[in-house]
PDB file of N, CA and C in Angstrom:
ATOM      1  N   UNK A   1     -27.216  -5.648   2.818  1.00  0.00           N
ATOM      2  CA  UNK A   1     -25.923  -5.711   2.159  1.00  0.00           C
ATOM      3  C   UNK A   1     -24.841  -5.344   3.175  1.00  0.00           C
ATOM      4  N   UNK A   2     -23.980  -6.180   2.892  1.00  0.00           N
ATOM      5  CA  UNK A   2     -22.949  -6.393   4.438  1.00  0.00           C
ATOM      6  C   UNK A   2     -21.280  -5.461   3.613  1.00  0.00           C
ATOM      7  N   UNK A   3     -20.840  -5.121   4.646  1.00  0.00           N
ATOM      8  CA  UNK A   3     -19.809  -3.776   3.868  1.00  0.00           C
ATOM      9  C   UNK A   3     -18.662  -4.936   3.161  1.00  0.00           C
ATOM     10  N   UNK A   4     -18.924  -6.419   3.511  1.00  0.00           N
ATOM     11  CA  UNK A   4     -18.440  -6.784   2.276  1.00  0.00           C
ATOM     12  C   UNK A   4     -18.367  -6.836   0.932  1.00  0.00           C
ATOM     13  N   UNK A   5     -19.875  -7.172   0.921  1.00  0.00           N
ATOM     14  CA  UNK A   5     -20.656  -6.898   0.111  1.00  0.00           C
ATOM     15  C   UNK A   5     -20.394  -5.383  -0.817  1.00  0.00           C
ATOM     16  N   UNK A   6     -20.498  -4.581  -0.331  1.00  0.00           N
ATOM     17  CA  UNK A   6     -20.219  -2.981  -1.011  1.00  0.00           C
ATOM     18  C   UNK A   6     -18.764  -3.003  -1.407  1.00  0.00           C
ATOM     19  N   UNK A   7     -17.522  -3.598  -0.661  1.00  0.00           N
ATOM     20  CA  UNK A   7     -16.454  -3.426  -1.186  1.00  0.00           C
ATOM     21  C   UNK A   7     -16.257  -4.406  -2.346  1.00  0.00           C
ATOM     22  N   UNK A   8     -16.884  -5.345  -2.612  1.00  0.00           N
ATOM     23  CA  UNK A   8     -17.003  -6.578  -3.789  1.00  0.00           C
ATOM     24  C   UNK A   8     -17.465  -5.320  -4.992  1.00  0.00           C
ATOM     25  N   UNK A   9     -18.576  -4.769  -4.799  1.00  0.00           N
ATOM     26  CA  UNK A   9     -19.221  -3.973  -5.473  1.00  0.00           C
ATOM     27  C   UNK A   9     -18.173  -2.429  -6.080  1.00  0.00           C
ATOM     28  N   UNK A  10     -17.583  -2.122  -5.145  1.00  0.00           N
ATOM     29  CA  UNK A  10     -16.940  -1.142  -5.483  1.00  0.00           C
ATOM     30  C   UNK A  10     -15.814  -1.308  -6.450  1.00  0.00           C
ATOM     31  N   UNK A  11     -15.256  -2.449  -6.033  1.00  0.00           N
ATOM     32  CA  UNK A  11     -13.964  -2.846  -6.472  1.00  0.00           C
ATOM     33  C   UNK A  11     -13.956  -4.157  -7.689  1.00  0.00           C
ATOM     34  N   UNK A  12     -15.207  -4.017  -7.978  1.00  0.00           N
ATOM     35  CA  UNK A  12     -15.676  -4.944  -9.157  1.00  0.00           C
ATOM     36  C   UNK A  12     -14.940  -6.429  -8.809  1.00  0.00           C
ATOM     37  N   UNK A  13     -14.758  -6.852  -7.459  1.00  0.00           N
ATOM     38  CA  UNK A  13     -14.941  -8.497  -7.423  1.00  0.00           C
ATOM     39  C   UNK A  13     -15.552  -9.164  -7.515  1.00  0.00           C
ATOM     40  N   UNK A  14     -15.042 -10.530  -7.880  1.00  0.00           N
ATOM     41  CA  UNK A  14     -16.104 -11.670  -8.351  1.00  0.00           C
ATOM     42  C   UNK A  14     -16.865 -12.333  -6.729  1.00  0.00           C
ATOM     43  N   UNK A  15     -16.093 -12.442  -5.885  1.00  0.00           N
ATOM     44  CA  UNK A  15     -16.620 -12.455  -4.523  1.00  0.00           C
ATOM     45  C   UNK A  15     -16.450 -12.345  -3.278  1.00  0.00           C
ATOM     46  N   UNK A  16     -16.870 -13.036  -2.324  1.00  0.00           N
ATOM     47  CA  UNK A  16     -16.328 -12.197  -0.962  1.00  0.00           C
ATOM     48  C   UNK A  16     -14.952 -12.738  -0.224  1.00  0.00           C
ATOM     49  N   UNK A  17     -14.608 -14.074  -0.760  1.00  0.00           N
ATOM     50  CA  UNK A  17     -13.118 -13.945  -0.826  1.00  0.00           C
ATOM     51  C   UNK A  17     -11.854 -13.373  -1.162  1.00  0.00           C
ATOM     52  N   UNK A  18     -12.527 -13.225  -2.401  1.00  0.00           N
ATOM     53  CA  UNK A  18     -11.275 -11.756  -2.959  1.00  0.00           C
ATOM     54  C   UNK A  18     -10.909 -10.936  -2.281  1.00  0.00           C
ATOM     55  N   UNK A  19     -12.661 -10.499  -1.502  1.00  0.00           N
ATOM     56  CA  UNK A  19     -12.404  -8.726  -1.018  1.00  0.00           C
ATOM     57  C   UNK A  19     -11.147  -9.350   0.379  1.00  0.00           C
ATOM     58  N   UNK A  20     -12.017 -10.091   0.983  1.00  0.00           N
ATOM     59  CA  UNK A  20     -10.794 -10.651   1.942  1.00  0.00           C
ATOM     60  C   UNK A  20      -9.535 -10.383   1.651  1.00  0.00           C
ATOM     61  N   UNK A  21      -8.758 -11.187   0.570  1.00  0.00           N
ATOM     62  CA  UNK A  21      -7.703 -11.327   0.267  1.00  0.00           C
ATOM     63  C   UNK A  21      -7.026  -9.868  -0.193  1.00  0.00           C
ATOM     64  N   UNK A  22      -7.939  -9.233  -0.926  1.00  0.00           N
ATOM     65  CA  UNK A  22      -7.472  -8.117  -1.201  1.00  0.00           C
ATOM     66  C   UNK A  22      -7.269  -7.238   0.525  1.00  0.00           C
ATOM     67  N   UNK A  23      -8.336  -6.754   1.188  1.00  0.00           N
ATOM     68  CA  UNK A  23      -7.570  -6.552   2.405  1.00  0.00           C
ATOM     69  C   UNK A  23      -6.475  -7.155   3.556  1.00  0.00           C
ATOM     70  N   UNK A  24      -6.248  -8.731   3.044  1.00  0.00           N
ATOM     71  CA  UNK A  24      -5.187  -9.023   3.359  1.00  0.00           C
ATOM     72  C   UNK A  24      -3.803  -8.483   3.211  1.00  0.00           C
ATOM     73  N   UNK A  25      -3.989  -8.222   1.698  1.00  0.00           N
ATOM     74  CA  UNK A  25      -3.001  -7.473   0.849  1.00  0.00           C
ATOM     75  C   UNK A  25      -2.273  -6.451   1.819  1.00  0.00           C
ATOM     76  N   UNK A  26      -3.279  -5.585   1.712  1.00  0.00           N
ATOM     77  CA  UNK A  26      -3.301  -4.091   2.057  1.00  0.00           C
ATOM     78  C   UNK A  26      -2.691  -4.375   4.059  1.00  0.00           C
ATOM     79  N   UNK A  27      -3.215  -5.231   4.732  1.00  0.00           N
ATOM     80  CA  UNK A  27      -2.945  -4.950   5.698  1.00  0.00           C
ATOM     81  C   UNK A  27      -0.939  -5.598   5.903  1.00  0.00           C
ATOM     82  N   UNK A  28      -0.578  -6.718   5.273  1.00  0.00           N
ATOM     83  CA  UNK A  28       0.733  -6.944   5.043  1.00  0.00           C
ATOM     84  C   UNK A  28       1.484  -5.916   4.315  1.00  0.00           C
ATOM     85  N   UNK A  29       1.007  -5.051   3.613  1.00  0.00           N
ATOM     86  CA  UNK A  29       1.295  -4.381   3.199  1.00  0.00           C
ATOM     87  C   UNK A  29       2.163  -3.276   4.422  1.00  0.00           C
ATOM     88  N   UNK A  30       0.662  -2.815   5.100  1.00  0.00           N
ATOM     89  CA  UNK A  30       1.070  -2.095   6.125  1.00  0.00           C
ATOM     90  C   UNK A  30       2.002  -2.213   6.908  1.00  0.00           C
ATOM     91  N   UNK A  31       2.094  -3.538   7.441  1.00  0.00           N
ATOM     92  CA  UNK A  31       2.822  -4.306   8.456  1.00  0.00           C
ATOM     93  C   UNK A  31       4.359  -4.044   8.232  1.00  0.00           C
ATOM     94  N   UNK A  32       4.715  -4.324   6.810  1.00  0.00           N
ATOM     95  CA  UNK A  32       6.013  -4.378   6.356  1.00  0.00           C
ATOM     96  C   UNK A  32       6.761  -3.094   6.367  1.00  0.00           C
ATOM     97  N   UNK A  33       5.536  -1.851   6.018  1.00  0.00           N
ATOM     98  CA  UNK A  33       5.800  -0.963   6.106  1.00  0.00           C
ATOM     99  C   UNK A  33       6.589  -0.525   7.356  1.00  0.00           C
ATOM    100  N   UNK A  34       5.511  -0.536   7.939  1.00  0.00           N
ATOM    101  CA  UNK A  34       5.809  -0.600   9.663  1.00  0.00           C
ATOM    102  C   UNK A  34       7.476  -0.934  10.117  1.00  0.00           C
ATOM    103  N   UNK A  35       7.481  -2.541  10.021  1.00  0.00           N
ATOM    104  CA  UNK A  35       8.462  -2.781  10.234  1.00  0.00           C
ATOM    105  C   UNK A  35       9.961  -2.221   9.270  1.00  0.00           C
ATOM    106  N   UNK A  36       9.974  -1.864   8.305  1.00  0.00           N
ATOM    107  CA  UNK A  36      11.016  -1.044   7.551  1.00  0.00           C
ATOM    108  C   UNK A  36      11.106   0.376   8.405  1.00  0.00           C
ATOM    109  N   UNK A  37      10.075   1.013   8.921  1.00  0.00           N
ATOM    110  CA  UNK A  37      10.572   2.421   9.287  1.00  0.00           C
ATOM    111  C   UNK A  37      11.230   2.370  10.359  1.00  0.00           C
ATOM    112  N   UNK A  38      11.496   1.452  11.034  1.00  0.00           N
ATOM    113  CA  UNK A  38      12.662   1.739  12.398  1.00  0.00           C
ATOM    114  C   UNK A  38      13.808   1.159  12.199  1.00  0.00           C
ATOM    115  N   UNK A  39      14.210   0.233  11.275  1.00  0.00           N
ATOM    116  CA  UNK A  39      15.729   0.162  10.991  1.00  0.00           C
ATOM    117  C   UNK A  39      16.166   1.750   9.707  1.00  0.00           C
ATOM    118  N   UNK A  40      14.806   2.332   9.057  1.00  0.00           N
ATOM    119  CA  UNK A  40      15.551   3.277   8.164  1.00  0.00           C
ATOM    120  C   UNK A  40      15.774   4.130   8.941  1.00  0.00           C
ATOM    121  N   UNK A  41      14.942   4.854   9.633  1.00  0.00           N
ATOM    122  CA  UNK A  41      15.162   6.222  10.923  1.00  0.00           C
ATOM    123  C   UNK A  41      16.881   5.749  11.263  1.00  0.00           C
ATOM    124  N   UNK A  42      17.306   4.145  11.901  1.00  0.00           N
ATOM    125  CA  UNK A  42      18.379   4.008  12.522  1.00  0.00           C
ATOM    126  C   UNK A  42      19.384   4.497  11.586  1.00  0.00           C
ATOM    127  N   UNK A  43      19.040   4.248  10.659  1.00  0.00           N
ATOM    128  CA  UNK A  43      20.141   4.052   9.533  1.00  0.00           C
ATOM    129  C   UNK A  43      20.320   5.737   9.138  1.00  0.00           C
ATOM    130  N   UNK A  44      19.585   6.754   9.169  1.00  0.00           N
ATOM    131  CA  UNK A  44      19.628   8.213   8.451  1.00  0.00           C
ATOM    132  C   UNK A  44      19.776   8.565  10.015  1.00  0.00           C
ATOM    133  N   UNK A  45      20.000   8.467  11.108  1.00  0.00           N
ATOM    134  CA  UNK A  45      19.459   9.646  12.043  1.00  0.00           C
ATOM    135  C   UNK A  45      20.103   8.817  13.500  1.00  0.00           C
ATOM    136  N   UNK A  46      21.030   9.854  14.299  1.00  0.00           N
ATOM    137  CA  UNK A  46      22.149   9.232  15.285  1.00  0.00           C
ATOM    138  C   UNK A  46      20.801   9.043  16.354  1.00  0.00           C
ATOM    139  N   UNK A  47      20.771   8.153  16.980  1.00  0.00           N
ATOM    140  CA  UNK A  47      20.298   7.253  18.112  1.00  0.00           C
ATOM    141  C   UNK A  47      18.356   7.080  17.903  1.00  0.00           C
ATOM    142  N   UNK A  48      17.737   7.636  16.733  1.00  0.00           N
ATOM    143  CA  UNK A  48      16.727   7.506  16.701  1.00  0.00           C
ATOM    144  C   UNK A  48      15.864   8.763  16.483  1.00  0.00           C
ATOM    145  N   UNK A  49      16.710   9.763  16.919  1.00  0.00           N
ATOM    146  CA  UNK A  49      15.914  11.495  16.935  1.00  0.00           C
ATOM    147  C   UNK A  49      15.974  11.888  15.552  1.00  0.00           C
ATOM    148  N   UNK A  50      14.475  12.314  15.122  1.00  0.00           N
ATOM    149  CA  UNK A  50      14.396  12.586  14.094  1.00  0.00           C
ATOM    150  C   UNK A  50      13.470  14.356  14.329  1.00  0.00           C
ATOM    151  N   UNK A  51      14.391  14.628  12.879  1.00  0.00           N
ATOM    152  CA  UNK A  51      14.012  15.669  12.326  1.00  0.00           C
ATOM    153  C   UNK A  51      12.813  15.988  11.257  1.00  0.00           C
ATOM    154  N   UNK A  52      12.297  17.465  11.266  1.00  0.00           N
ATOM    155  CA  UNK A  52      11.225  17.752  10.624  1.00  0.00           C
ATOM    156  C   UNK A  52      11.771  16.783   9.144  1.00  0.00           C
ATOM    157  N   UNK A  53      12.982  17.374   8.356  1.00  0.00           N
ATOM    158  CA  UNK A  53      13.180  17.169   6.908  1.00  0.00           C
ATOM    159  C   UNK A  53      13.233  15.625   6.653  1.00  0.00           C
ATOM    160  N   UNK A  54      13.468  15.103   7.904  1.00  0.00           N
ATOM    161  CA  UNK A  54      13.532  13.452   7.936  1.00  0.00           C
ATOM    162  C   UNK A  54      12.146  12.987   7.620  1.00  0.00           C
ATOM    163  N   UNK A  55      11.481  13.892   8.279  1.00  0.00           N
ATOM    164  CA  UNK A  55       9.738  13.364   8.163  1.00  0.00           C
ATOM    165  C   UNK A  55       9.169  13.115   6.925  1.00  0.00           C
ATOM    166  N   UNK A  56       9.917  14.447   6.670  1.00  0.00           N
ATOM    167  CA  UNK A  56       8.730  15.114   5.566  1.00  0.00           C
ATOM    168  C   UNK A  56       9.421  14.388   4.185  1.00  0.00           C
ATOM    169  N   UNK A  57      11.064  13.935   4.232  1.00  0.00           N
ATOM    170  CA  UNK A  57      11.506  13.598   3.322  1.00  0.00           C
ATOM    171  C   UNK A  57      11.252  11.377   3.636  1.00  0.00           C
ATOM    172  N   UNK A  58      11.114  10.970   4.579  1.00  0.00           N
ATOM    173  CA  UNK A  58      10.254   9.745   4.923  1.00  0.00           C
ATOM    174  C   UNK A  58       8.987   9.346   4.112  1.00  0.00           C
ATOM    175  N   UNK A  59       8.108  10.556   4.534  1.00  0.00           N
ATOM    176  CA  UNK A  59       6.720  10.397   3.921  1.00  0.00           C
ATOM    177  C   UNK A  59       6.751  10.819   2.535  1.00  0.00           C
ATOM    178  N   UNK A  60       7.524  11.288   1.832  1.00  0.00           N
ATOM    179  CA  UNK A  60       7.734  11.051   0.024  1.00  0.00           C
ATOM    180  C   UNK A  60       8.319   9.815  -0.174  1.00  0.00           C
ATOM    181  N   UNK A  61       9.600   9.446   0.218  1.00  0.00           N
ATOM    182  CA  UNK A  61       9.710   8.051  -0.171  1.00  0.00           C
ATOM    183  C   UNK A  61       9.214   6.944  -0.029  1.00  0.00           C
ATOM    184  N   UNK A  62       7.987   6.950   1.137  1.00  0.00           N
ATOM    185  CA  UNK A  62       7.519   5.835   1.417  1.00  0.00           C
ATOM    186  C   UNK A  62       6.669   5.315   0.190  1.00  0.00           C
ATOM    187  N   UNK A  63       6.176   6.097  -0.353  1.00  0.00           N
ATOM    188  CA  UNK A  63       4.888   5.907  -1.093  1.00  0.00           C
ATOM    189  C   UNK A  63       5.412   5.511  -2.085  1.00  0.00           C
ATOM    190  N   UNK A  64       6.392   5.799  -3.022  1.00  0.00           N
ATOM    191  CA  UNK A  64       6.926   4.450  -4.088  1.00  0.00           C
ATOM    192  C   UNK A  64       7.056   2.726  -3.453  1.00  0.00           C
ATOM    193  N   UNK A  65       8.452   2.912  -2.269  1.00  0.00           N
ATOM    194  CA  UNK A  65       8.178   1.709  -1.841  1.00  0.00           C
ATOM    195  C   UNK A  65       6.861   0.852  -0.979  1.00  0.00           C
ATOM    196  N   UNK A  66       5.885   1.544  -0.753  1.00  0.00           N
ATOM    197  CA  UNK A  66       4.730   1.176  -0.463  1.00  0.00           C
ATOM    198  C   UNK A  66       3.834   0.878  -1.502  1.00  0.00           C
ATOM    199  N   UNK A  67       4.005   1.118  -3.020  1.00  0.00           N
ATOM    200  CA  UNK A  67       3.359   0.887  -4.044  1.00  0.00           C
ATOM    201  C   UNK A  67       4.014  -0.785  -4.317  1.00  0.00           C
ATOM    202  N   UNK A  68       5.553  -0.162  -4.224  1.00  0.00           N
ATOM    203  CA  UNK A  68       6.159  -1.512  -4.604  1.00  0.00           C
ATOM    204  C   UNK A  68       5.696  -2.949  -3.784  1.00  0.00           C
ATOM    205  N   UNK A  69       6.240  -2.437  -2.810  1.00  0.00           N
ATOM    206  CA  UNK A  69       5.796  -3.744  -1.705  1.00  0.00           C
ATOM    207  C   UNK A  69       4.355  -4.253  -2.204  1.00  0.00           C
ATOM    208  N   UNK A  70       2.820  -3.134  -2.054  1.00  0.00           N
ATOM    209  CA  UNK A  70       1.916  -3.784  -2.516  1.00  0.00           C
ATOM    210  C   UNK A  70       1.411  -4.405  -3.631  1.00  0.00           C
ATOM    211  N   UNK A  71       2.333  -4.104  -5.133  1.00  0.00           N
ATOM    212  CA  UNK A  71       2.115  -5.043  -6.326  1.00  0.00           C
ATOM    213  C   UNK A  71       2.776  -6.193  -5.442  1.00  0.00           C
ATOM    214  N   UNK A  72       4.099  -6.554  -4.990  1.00  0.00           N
ATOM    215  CA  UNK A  72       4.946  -7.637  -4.262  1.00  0.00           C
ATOM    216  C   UNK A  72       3.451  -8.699  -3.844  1.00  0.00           C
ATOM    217  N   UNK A  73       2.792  -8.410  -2.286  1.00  0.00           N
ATOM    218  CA  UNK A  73       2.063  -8.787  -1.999  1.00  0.00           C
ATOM    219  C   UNK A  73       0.708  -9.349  -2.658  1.00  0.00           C
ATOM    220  N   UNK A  74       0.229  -8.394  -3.649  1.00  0.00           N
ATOM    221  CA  UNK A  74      -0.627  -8.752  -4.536  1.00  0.00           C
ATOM    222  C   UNK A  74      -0.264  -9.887  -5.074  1.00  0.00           C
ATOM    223  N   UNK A  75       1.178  -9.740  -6.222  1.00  0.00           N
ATOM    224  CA  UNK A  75       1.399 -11.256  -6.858  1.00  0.00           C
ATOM    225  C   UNK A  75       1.845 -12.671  -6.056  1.00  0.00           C
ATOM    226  N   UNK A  76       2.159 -12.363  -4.407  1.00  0.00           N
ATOM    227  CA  UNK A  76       2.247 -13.676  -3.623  1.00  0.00           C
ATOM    228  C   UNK A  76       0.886 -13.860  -3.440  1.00  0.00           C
ATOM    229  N   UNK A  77      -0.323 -13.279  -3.514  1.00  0.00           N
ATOM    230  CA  UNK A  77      -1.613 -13.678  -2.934  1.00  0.00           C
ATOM    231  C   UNK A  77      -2.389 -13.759  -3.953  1.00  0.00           C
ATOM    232  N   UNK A  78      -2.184 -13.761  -5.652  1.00  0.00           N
ATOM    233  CA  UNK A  78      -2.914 -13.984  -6.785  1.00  0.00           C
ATOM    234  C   UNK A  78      -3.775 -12.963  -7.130  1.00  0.00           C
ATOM    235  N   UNK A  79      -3.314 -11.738  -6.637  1.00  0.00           N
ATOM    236  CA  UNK A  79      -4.453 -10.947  -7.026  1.00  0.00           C
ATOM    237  C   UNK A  79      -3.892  -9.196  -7.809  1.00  0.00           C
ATOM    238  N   UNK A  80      -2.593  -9.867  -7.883  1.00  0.00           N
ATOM    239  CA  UNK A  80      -1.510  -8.473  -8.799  1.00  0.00           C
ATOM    240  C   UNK A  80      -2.230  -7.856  -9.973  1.00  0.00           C
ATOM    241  N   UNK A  81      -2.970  -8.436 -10.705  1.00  0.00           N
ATOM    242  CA  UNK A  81      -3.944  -7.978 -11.701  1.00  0.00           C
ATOM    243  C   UNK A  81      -4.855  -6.802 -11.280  1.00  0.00           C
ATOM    244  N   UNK A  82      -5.580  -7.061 -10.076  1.00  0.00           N
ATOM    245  CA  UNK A  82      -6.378  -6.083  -9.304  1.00  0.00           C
ATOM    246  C   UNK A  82      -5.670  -4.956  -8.831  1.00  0.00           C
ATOM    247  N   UNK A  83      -4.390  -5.232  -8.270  1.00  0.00           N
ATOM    248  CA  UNK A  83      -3.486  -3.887  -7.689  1.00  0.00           C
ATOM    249  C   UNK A  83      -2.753  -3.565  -8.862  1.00  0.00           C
ATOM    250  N   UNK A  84      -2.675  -3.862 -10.171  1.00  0.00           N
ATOM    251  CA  UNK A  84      -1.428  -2.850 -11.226  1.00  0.00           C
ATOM    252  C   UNK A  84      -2.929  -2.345 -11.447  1.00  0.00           C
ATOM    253  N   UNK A  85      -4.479  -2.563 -11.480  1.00  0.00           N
ATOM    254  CA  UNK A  85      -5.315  -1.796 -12.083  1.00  0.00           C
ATOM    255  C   UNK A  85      -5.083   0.024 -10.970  1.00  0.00           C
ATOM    256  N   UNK A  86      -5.355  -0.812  -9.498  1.00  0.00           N
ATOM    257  CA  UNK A  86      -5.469  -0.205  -8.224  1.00  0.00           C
ATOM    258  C   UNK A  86      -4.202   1.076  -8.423  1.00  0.00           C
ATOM    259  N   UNK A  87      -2.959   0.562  -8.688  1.00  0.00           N
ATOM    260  CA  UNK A  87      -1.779   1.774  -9.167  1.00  0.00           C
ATOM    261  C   UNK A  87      -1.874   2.681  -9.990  1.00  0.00           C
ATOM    262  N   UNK A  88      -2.849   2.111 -11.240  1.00  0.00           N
ATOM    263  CA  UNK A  88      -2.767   2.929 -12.328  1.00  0.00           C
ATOM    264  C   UNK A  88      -3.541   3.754 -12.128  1.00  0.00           C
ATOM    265  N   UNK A  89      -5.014   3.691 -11.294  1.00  0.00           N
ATOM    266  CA  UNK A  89      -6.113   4.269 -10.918  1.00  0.00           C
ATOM    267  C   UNK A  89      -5.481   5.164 -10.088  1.00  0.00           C
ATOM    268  N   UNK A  90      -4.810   4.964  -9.081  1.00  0.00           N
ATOM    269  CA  UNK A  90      -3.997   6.124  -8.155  1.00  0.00           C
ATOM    270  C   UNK A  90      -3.412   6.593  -8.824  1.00  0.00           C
ATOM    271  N   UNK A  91      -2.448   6.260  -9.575  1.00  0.00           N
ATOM    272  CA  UNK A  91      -1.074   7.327 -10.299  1.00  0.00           C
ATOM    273  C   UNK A  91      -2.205   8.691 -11.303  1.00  0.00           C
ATOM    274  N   UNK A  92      -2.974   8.045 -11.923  1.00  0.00           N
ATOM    275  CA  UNK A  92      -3.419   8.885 -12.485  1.00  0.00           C
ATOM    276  C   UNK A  92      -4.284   9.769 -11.571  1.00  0.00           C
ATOM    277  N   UNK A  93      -5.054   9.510 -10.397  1.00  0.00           N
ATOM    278  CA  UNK A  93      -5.568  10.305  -9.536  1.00  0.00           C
ATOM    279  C   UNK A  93      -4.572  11.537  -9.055  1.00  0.00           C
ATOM    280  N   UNK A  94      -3.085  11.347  -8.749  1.00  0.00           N
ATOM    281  CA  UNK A  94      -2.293  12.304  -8.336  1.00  0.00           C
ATOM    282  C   UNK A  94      -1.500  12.790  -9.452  1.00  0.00           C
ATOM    283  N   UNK A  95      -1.534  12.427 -10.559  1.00  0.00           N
ATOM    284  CA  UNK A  95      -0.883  13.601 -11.892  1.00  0.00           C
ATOM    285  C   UNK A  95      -2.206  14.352 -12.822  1.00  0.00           C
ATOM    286  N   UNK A  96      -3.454  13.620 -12.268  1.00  0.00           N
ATOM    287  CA  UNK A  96      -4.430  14.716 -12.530  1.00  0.00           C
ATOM    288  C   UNK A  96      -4.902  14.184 -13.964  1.00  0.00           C
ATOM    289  N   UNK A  97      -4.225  12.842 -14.636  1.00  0.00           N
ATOM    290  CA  UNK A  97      -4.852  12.332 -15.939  1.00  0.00           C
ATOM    291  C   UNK A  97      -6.267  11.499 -15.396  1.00  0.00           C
ATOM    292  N   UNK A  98      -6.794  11.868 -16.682  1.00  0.00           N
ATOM    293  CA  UNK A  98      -8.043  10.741 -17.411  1.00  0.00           C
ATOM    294  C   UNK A  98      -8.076   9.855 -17.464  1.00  0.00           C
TER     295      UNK A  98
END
């Protein structure tokens, strides 16, 4: 069993295209990310130098718009059904519900 295979399994897909697509997802996901954090730094912070509270206040906001972006991506790649499950499964992992 090939670790495709296990992520089909984990993530209850129908097959090994999905899982593909679904890490497609996730890696555009990243990408975009990526590319948003150096025009925001420009935009909060004179020539690029950043501060601790910049960080720490960066890495809280990212994670809404990183949710957002990845439903975004999900519904351009047909697979938004799988990531609003994937959100709900996280949201409730970090407020501690059932």
């Amino acid at each position: 069993m090939g670790w495709i295979d296990k992520l089909q399994n984990r993530w209850n897909l129908k097959n090994g295209w999905q899982v593909v697509i679904v890490l497609v997802v996730f890696a555009c996901t990243g990408f975009t990310v990526l590319f948003l954090k150096k025009p925001i730094v420009a935009f909060f912070t004179s020539e690029g130098e950043q501060n601790i509270w910049f960080t720490v206040i960066y890495y809280i906001l990212i994670l809404p718009i990183y949710n957002v972006i990845l439903l975004f991506y999900g519904f351009v790649f047909g697979q938004f059904q799988f990531f609003w499950q994937f959100e709900k499964r996280m949201w409730n992992r970090m407020t501690g519900r059932k």
